[in-house]
PDB file of N, CA and C in Angstrom:
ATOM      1  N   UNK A   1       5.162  16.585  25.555  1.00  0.00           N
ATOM      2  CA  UNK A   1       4.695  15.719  24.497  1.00  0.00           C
ATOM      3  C   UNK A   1       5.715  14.601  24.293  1.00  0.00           C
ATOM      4  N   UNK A   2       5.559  13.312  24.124  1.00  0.00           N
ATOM      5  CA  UNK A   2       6.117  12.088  23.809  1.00  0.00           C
ATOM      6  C   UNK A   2       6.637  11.933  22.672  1.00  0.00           C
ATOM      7  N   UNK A   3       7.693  11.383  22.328  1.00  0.00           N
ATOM      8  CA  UNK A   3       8.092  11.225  21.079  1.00  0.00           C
ATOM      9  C   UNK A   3       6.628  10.318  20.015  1.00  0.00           C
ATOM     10  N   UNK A   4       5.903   9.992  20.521  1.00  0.00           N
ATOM     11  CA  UNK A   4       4.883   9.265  19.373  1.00  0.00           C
ATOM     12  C   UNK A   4       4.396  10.457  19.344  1.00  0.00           C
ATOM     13  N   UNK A   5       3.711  11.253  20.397  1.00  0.00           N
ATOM     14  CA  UNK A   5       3.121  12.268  19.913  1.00  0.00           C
ATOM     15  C   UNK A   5       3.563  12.734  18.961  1.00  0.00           C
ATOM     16  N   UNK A   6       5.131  13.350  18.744  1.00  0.00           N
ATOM     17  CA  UNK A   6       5.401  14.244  17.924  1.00  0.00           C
ATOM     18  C   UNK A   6       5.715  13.553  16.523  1.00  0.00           C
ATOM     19  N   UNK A   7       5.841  12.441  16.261  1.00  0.00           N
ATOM     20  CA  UNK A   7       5.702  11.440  15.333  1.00  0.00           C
ATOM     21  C   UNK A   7       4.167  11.998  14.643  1.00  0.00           C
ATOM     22  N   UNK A   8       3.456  11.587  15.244  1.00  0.00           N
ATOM     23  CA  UNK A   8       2.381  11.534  14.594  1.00  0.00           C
ATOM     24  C   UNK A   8       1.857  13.071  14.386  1.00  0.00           C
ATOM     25  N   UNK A   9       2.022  14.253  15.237  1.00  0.00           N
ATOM     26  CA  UNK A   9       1.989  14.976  14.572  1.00  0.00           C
ATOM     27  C   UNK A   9       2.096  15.816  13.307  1.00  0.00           C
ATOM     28  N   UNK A  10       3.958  15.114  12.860  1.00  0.00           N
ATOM     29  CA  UNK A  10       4.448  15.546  12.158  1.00  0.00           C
ATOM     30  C   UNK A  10       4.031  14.318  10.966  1.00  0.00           C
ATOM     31  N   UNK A  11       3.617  13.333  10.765  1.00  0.00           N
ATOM     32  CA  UNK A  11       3.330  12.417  10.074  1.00  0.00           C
ATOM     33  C   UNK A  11       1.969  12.630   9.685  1.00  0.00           C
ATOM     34  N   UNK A  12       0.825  13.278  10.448  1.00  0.00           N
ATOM     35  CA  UNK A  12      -0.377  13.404   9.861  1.00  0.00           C
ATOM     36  C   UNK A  12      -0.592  13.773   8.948  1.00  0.00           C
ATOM     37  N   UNK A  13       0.014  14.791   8.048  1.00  0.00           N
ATOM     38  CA  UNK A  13      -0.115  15.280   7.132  1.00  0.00           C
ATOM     39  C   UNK A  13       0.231  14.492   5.861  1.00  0.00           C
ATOM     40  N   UNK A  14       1.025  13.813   5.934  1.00  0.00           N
ATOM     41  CA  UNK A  14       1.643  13.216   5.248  1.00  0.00           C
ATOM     42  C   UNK A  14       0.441  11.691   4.380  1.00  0.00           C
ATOM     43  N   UNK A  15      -0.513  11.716   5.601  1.00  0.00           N
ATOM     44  CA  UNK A  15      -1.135  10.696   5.584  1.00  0.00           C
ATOM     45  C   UNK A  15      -2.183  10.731   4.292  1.00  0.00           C
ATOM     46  N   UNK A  16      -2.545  11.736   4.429  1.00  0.00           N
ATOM     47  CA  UNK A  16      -3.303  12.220   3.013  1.00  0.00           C
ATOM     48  C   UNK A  16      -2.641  12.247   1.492  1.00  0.00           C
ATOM     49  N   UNK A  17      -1.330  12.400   1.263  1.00  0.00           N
ATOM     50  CA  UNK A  17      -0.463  12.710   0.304  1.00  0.00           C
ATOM     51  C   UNK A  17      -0.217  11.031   0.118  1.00  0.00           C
ATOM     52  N   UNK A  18      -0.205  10.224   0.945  1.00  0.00           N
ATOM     53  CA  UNK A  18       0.093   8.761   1.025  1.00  0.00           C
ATOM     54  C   UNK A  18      -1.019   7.822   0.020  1.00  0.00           C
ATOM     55  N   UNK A  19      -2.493   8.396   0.796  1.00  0.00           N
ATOM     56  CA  UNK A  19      -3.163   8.122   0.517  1.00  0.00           C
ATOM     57  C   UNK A  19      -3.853   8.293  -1.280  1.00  0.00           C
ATOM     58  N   UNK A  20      -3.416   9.803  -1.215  1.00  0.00           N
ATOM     59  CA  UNK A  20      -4.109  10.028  -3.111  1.00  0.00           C
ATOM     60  C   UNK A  20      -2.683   9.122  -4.196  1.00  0.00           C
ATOM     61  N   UNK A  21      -1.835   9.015  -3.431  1.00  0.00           N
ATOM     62  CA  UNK A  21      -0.631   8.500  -4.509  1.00  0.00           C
ATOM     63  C   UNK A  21      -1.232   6.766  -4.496  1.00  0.00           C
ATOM     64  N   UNK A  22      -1.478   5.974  -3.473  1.00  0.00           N
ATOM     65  CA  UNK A  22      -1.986   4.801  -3.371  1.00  0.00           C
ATOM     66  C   UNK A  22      -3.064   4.982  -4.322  1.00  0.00           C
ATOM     67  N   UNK A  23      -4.311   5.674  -3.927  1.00  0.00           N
ATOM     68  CA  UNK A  23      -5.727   5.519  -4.938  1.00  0.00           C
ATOM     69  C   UNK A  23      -4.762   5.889  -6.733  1.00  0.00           C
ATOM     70  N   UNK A  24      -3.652   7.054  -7.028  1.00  0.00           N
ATOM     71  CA  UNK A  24      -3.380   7.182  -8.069  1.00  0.00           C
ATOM     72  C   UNK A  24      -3.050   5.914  -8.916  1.00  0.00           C
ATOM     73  N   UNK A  25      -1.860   5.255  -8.284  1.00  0.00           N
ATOM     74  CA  UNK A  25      -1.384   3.926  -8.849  1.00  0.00           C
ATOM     75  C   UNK A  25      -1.156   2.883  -8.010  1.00  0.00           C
ATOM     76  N   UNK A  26      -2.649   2.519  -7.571  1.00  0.00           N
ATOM     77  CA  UNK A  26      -3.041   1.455  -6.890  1.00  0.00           C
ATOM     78  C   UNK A  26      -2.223   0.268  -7.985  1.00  0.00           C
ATOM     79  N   UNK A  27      -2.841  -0.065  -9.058  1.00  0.00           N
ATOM     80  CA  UNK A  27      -2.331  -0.907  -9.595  1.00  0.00           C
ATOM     81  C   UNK A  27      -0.885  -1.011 -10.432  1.00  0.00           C
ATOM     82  N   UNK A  28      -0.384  -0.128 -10.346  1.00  0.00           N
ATOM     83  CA  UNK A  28       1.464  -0.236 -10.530  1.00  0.00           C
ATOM     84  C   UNK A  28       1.607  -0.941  -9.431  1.00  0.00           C
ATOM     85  N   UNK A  29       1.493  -0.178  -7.899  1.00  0.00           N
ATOM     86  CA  UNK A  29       2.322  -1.025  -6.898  1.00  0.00           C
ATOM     87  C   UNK A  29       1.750  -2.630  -6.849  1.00  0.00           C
ATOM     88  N   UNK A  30       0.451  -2.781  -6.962  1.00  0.00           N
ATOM     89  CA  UNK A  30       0.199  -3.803  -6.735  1.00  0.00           C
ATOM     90  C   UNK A  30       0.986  -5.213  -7.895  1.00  0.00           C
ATOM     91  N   UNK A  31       0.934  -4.792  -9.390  1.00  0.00           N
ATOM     92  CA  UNK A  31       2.301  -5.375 -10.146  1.00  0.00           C
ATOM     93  C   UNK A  31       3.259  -5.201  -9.307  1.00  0.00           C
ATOM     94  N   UNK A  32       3.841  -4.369  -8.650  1.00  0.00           N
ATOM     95  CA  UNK A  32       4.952  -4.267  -8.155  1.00  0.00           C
ATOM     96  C   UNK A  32       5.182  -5.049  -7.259  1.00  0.00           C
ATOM     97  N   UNK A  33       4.493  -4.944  -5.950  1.00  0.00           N
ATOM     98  CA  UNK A  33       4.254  -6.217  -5.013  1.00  0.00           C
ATOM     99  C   UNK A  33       4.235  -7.911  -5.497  1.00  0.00           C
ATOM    100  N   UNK A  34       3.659  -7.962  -6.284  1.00  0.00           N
ATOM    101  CA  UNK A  34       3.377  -9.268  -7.253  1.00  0.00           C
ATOM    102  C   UNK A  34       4.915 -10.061  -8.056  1.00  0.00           C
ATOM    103  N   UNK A  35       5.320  -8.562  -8.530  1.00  0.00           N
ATOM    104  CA  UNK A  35       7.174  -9.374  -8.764  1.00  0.00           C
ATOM    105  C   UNK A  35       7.507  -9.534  -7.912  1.00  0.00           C
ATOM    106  N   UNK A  36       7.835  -8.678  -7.203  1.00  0.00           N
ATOM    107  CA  UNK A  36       8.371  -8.340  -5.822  1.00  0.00           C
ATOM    108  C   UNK A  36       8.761 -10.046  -5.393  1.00  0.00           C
ATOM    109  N   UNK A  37       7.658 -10.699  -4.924  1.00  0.00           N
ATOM    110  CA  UNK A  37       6.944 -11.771  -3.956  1.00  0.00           C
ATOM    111  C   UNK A  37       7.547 -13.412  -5.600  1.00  0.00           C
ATOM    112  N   UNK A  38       7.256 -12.609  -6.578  1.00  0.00           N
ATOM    113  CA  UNK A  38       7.753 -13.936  -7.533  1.00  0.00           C
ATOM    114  C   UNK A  38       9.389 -14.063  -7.497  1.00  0.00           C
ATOM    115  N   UNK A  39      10.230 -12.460  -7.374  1.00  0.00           N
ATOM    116  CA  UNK A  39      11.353 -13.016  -7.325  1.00  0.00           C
ATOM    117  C   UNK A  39      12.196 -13.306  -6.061  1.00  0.00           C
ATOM    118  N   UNK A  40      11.081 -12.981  -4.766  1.00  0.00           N
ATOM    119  CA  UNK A  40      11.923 -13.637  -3.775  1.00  0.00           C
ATOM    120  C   UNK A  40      11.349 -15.229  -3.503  1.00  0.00           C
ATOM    121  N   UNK A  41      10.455 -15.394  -3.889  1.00  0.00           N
ATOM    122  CA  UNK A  41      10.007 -16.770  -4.081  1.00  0.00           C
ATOM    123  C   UNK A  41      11.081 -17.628  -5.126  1.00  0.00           C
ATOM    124  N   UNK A  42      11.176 -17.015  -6.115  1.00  0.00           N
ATOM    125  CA  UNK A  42      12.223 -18.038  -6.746  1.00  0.00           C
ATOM    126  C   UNK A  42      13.723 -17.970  -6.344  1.00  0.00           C
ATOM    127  N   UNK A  43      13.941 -16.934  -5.483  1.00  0.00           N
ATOM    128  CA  UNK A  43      15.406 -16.721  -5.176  1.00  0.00           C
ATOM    129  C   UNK A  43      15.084 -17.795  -3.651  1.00  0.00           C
ATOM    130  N   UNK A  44      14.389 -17.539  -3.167  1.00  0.00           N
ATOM    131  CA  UNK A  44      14.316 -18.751  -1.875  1.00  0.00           C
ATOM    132  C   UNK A  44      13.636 -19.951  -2.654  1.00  0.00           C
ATOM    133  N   UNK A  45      13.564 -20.582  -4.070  1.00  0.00           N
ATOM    134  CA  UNK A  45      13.543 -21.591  -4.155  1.00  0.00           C
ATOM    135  C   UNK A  45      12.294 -22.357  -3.680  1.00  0.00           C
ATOM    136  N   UNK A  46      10.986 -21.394  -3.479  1.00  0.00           N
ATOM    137  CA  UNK A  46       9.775 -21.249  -3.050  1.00  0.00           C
ATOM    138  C   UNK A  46       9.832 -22.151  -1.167  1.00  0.00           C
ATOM    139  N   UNK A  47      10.598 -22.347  -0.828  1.00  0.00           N
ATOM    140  CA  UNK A  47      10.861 -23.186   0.506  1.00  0.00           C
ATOM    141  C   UNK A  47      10.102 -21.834   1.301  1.00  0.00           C
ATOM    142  N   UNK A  48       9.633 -20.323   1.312  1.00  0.00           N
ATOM    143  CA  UNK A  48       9.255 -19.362   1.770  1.00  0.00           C
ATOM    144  C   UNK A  48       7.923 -19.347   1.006  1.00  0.00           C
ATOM    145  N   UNK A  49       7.158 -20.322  -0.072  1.00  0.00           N
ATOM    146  CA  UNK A  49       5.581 -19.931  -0.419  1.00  0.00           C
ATOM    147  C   UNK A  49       4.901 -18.982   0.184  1.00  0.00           C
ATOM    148  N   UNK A  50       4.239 -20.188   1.261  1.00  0.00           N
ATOM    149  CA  UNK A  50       3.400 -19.484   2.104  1.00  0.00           C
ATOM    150  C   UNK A  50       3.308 -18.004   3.056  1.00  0.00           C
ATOM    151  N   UNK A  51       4.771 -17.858   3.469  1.00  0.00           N
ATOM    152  CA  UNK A  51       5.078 -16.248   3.905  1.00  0.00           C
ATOM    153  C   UNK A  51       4.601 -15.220   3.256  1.00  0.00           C
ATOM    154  N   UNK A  52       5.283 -15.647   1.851  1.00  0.00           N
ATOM    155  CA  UNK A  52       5.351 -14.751   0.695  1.00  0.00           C
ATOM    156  C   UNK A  52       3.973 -14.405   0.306  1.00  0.00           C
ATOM    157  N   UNK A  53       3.179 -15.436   0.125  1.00  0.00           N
ATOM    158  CA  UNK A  53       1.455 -14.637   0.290  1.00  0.00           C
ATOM    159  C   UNK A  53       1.205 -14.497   1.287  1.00  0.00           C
ATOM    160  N   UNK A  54       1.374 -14.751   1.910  1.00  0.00           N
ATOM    161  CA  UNK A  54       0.599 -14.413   3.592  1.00  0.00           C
ATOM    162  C   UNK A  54       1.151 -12.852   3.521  1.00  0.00           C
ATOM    163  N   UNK A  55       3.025 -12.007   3.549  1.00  0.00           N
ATOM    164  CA  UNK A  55       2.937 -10.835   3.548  1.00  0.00           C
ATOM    165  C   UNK A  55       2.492 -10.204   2.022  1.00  0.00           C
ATOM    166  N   UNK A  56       2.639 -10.893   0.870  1.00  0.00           N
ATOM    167  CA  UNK A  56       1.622  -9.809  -0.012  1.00  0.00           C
ATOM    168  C   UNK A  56       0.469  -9.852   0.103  1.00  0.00           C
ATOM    169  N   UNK A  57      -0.474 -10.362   0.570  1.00  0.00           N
ATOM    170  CA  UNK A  57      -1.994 -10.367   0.303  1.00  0.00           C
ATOM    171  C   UNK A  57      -1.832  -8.968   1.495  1.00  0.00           C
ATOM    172  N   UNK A  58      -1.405  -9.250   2.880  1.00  0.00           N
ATOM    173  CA  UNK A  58      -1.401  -8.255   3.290  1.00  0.00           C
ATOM    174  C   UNK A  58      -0.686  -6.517   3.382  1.00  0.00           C
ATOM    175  N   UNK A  59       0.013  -6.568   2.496  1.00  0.00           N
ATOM    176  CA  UNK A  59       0.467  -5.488   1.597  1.00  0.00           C
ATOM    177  C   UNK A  59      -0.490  -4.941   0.942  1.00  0.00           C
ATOM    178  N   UNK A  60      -0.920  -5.874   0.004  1.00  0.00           N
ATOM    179  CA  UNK A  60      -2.194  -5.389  -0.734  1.00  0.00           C
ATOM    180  C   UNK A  60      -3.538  -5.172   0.285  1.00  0.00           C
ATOM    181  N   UNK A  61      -3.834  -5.534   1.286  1.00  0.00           N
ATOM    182  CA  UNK A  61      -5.112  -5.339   1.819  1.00  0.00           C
ATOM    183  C   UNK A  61      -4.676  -3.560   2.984  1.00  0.00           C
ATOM    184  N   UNK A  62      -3.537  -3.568   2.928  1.00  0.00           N
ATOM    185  CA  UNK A  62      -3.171  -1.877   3.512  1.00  0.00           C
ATOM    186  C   UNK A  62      -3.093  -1.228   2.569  1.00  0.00           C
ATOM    187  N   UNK A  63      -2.769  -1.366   1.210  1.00  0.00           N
ATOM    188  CA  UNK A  63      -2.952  -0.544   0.332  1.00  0.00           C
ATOM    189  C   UNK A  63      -4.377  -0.374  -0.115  1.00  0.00           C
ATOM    190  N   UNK A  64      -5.075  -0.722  -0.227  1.00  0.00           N
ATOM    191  CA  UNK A  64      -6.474  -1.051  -0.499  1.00  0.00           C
ATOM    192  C   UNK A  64      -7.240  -0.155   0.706  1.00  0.00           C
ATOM    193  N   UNK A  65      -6.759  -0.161   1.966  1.00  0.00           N
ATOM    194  CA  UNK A  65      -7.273   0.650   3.106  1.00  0.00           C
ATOM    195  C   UNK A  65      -6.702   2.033   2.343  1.00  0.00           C
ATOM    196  N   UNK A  66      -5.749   2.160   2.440  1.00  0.00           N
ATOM    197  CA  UNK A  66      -4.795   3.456   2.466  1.00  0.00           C
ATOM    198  C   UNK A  66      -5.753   4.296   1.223  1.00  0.00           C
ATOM    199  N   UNK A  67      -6.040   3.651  -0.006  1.00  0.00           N
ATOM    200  CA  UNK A  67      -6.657   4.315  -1.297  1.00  0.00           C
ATOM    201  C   UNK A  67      -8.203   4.472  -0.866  1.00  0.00           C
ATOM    202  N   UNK A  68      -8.780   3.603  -0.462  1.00  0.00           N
ATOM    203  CA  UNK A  68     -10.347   3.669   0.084  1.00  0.00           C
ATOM    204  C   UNK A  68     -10.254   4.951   1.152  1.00  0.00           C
ATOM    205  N   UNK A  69      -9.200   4.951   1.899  1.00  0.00           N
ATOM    206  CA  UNK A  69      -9.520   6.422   3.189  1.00  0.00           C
ATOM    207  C   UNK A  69      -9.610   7.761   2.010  1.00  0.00           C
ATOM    208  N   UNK A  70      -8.394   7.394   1.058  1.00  0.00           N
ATOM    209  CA  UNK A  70      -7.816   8.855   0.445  1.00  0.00           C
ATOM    210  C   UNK A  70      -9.666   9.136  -0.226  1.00  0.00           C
ATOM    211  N   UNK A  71      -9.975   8.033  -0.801  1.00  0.00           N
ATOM    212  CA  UNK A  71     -10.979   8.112  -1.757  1.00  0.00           C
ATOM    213  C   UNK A  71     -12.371   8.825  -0.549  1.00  0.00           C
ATOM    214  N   UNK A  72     -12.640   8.389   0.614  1.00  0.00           N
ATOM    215  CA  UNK A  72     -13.780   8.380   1.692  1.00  0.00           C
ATOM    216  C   UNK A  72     -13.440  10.118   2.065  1.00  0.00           C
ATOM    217  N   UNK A  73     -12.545  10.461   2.034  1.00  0.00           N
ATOM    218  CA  UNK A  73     -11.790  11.639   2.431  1.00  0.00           C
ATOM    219  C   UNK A  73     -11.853  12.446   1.459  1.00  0.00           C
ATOM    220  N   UNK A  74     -12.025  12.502   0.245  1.00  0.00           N
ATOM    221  CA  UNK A  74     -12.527  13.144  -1.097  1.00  0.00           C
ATOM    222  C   UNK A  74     -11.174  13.733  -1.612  1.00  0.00           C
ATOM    223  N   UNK A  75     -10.358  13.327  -1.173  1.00  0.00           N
ATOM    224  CA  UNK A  75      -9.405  13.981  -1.421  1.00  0.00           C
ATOM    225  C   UNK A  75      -8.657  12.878  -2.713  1.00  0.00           C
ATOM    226  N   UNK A  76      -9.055  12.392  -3.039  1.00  0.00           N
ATOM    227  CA  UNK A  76      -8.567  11.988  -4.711  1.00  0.00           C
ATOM    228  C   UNK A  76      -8.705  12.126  -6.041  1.00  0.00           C
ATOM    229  N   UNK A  77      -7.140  13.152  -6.006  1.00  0.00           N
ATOM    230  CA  UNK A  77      -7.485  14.046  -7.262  1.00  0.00           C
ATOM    231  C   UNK A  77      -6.881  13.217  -8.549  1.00  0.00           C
ATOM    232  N   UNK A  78      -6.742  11.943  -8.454  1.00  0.00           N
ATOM    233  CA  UNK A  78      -6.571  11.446  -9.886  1.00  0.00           C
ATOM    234  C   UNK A  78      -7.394  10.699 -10.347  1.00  0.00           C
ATOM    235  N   UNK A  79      -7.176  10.124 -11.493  1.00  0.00           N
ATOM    236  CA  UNK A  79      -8.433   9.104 -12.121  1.00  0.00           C
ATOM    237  C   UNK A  79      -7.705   8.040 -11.090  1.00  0.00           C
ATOM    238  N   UNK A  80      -9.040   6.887 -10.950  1.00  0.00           N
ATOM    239  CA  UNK A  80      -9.401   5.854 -10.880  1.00  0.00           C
ATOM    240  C   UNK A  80      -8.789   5.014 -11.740  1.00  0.00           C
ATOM    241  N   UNK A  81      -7.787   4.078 -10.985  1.00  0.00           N
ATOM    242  CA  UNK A  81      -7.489   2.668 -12.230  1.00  0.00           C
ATOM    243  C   UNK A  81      -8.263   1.706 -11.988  1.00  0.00           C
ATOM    244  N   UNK A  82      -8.899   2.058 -11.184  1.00  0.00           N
ATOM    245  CA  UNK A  82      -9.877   0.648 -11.208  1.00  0.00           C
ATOM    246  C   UNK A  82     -11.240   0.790 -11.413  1.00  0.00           C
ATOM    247  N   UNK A  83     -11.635  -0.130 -12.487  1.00  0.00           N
ATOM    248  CA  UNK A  83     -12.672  -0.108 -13.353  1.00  0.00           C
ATOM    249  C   UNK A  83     -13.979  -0.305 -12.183  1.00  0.00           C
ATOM    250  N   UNK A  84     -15.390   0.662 -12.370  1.00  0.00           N
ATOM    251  CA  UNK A  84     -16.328   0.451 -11.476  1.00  0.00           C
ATOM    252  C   UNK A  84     -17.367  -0.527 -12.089  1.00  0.00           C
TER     253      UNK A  84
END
């Protein structure tokens, strides 16, 4: 077996536990991401804008996967922060 193999072996599990904590506080991290991106934007003096959304939007669009699998997978045992 290959070292990815055994990576991912040992990581599969994990993938689910990843997933219900994302669907739990989807929207903490996503505030979180959001400072995150304002204070390296003002510490680079915004000369980095465009990066800076370009990698949070896509932060947020893997987190958004990551909570939708946990959720498709039934395996999300907390409330919902996001309003249906």
């Amino acid at each position: 077996m290959g070292l990815m193999d055994n990576l991912k072996a040992k990581l599969g599990p994990l993938k689910g536990k990843v997933g219900d904590l994302a669907q739990q506080h989807e929207g903490k991290i996503e505030h979180g991401l959001e400072k995150a991106a304002q204070v390296v934007d003002s510490k680079t003096k915004g000369k980095y804008s465009s990066q800076i959304r370009t990698g949070t939007s896509k932060a947020k669009d893997a987190l958004g996967r990551l909570a939708d699998s946990a959720e498709k997978d039934g395996k999300g045992g907390g409330t919902d922060s996001r309003t249906p």
